[in-house]
C-alpha atoms as a PDB file:
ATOM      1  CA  UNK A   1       1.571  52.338 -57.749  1.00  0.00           C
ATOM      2  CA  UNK A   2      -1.616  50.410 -56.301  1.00  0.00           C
ATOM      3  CA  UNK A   3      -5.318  51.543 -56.178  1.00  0.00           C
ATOM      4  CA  UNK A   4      -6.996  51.975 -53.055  1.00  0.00           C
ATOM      5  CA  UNK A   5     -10.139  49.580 -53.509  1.00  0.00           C
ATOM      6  CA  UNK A   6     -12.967  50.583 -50.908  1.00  0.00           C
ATOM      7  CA  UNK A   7     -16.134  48.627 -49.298  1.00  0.00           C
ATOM      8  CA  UNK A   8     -17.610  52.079 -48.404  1.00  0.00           C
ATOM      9  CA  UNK A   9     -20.681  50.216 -46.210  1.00  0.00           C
ATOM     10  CA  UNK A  10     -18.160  47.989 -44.274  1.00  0.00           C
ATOM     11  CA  UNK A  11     -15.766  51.325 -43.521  1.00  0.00           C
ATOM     12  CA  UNK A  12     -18.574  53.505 -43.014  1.00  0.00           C
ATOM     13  CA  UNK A  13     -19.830  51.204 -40.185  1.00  0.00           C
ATOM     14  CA  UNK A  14     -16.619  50.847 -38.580  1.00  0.00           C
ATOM     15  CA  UNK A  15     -17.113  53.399 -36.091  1.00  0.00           C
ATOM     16  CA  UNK A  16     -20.257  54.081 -34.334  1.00  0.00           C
ATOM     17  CA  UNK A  17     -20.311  57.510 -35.016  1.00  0.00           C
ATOM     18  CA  UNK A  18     -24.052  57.402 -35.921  1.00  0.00           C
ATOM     19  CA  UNK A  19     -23.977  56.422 -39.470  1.00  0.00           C
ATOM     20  CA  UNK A  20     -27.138  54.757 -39.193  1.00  0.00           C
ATOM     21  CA  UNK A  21     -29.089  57.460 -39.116  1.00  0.00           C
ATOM     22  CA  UNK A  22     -28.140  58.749 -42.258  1.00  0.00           C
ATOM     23  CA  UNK A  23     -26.132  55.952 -44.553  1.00  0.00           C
ATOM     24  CA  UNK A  24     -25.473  58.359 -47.506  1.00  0.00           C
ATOM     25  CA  UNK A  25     -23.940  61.202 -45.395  1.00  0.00           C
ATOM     26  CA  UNK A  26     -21.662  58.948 -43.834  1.00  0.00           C
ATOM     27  CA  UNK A  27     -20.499  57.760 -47.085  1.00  0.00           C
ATOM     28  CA  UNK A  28     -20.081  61.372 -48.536  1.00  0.00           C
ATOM     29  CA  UNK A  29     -17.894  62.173 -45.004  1.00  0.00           C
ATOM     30  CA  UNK A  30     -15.771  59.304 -45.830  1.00  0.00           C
ATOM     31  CA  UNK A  31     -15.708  60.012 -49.421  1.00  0.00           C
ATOM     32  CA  UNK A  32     -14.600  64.182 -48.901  1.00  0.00           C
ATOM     33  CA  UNK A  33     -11.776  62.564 -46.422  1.00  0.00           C
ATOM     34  CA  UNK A  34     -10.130  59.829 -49.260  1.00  0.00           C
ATOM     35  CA  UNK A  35     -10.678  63.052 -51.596  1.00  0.00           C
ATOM     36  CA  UNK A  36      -8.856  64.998 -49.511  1.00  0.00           C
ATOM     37  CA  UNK A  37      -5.918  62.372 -49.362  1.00  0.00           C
ATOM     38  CA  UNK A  38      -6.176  61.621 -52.936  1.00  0.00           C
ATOM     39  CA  UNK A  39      -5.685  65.054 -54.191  1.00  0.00           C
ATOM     40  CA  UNK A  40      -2.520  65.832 -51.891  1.00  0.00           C
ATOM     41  CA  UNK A  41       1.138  66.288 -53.743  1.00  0.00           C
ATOM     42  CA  UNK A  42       2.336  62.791 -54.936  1.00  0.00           C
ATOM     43  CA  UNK A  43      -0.940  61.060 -54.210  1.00  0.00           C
ATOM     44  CA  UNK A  44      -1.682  58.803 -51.252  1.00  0.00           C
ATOM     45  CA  UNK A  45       1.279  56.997 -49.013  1.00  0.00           C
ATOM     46  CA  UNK A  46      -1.172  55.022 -46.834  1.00  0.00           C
ATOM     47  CA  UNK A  47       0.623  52.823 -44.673  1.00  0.00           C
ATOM     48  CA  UNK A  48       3.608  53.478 -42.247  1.00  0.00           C
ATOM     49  CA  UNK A  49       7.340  52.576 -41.262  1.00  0.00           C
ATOM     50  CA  UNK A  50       6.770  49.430 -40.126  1.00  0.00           C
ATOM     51  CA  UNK A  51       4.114  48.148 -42.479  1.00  0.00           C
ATOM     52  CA  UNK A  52       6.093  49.407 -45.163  1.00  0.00           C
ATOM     53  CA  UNK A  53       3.709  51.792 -47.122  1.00  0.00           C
ATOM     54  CA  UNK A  54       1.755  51.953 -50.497  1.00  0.00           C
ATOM     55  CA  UNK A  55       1.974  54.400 -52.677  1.00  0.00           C
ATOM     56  CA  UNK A  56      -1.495  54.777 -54.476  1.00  0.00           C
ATOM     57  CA  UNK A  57      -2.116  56.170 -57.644  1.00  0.00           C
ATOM     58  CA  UNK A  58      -6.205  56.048 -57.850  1.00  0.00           C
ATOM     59  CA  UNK A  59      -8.838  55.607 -55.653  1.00  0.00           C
ATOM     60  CA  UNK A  60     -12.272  53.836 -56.398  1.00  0.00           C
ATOM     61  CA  UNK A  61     -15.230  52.898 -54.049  1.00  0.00           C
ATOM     62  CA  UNK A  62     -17.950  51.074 -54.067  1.00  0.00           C
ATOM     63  CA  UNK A  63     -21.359  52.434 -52.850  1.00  0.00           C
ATOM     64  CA  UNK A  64     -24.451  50.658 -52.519  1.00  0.00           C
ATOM     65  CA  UNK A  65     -28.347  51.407 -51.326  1.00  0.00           C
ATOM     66  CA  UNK A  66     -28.872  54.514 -49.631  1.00  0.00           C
ATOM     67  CA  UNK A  67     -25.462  56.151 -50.526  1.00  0.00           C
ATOM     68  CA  UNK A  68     -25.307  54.532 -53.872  1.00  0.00           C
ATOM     69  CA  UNK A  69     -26.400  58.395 -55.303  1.00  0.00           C
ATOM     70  CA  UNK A  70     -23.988  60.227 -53.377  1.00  0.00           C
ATOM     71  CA  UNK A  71     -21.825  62.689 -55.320  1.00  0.00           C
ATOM     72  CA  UNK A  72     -18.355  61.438 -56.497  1.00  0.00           C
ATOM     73  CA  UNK A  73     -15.798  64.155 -54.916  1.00  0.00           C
ATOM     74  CA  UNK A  74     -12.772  64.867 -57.298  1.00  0.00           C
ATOM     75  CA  UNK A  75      -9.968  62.575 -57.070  1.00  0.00           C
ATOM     76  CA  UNK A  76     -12.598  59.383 -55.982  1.00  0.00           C
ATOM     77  CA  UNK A  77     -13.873  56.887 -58.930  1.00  0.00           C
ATOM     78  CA  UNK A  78     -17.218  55.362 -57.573  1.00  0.00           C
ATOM     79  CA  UNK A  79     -18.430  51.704 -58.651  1.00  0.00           C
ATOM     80  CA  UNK A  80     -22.235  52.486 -57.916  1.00  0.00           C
ATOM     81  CA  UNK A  81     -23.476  48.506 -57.275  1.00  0.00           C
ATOM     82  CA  UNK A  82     -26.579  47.656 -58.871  1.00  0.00           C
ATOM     83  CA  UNK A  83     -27.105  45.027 -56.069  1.00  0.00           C
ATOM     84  CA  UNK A  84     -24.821  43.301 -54.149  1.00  0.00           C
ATOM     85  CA  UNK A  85     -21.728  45.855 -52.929  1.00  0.00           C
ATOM     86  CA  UNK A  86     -19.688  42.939 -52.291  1.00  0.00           C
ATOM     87  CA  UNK A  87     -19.842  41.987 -56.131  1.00  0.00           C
ATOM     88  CA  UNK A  88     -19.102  44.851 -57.553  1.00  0.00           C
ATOM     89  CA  UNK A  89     -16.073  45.144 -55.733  1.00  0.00           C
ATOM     90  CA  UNK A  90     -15.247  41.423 -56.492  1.00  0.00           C
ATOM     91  CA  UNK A  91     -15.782  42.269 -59.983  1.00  0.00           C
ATOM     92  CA  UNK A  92     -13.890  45.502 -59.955  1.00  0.00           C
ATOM     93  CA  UNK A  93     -10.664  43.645 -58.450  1.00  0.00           C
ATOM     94  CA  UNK A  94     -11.201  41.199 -61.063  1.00  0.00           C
ATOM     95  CA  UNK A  95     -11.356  43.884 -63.355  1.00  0.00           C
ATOM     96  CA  UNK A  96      -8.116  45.634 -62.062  1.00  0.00           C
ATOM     97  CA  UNK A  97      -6.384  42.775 -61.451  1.00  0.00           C
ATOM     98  CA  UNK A  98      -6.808  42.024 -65.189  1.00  0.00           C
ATOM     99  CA  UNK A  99      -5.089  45.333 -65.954  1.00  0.00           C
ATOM    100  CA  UNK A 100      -2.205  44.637 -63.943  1.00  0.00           C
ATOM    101  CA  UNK A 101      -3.151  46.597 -61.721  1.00  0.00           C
ATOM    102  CA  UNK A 102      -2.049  46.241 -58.472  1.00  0.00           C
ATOM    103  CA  UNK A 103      -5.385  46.306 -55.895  1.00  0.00           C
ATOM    104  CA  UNK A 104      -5.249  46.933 -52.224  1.00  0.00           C
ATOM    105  CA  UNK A 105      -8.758  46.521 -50.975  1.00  0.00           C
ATOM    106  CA  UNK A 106     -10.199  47.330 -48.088  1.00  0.00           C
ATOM    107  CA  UNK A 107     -13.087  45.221 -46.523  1.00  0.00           C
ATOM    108  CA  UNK A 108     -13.349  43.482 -42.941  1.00  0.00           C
ATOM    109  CA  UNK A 109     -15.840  40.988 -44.444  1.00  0.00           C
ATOM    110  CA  UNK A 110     -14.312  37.621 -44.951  1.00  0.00           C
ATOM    111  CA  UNK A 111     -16.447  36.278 -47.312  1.00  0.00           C
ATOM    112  CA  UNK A 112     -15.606  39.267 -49.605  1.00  0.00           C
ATOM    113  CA  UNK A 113     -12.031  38.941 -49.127  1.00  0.00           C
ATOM    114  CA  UNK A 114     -11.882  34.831 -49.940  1.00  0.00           C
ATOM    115  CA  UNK A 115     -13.875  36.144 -53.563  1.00  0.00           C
ATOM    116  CA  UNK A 116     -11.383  38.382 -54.122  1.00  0.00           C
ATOM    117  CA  UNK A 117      -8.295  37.749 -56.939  1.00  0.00           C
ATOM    118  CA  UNK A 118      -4.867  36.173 -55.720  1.00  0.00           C
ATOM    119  CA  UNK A 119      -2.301  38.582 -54.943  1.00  0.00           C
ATOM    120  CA  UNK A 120      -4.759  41.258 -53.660  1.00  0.00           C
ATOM    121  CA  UNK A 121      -3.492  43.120 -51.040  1.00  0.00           C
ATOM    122  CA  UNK A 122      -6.327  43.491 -47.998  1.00  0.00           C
ATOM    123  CA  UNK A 123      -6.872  45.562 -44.533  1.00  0.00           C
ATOM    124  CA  UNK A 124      -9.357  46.553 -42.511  1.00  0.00           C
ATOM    125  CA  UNK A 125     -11.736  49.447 -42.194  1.00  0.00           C
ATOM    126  CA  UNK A 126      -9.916  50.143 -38.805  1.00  0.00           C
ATOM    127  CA  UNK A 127      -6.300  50.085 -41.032  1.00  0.00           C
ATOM    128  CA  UNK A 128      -8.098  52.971 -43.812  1.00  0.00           C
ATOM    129  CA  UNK A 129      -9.500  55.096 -40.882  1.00  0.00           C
ATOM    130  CA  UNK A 130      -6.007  55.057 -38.711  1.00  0.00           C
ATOM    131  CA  UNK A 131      -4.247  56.185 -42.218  1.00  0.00           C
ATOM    132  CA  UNK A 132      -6.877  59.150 -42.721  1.00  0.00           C
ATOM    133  CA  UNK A 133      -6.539  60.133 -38.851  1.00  0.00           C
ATOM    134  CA  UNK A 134      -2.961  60.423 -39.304  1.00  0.00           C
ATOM    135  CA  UNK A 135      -2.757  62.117 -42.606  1.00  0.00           C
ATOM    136  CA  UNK A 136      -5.483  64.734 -41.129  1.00  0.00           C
ATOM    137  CA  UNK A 137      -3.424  65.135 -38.008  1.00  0.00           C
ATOM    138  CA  UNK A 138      -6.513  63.719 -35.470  1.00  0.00           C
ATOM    139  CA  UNK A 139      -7.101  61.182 -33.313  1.00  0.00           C
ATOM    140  CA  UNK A 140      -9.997  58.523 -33.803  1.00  0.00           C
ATOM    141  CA  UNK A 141     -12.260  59.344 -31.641  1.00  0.00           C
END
């Protein structure tokens, strides 16, 4: 079993869906949607058949200036960043990485992803939004 790392910000503005206008709603959208997957039977399966799957056991995100408040849903642990988002979710892989843990992270920004520990598992925002499409039964749109 794996935890689902999450750059909230970076998949939050992976669509343009309007998130701008309001930061911290976007975040609470996305947040209801990974609590939605999280609390299903057996946890999360995010992946496919041909990218063979992950099973994941917990779910964590960081947040960060306007939506650093938002409410944690059940079934989501939040890392609220102080500062920088990017390292608190550096220090959070460290973290789980130090547990044994494995991590799959999800972040689109490369300078993030070079920070993060070896053996870390990353995809995009695009990746985290086509698994939460599918398990909802829509279409990105």
């Amino acid at each position: 079993m794996a935890v689902l790392l999450v750059d909230a910000a970076n998949v939050v503005g992976a669509r343009p869906d309007g998130w701008w206008r309001d930061r911290a709603g976007a975040t609470t959208r996305l947040l209801r949607r990974l609590a939605e997957a999280a609390l299903r039977d057996g946890g999360v399966d995010v992946g496919g058949v041909d990218d063979g799957g992950v099973d994941v056991d917990e779910v964590v995100v960081v947040v960060e200036g306007a939506a650093r408040e938002v409410p944690a849903p059940d079934g989501v642990r939040l890392v609220r960043a102080a500062g920088s988002g990017d390292d608190a979710l550096a220090a959070e892989a460290a973290a789980l990485a130090g547990t044994g843990r494995t991590v799959l992270a999800v972040t689109a920004d490369r300078g993030l992803r070079a920070r993060l520990p070896a053996g870390t598992d990353v995809r995009g925002p695009g990746w985290l939004l086509g698994v939460l499409d599918r398990m909802a039964g829509n279409r990105p749109g």
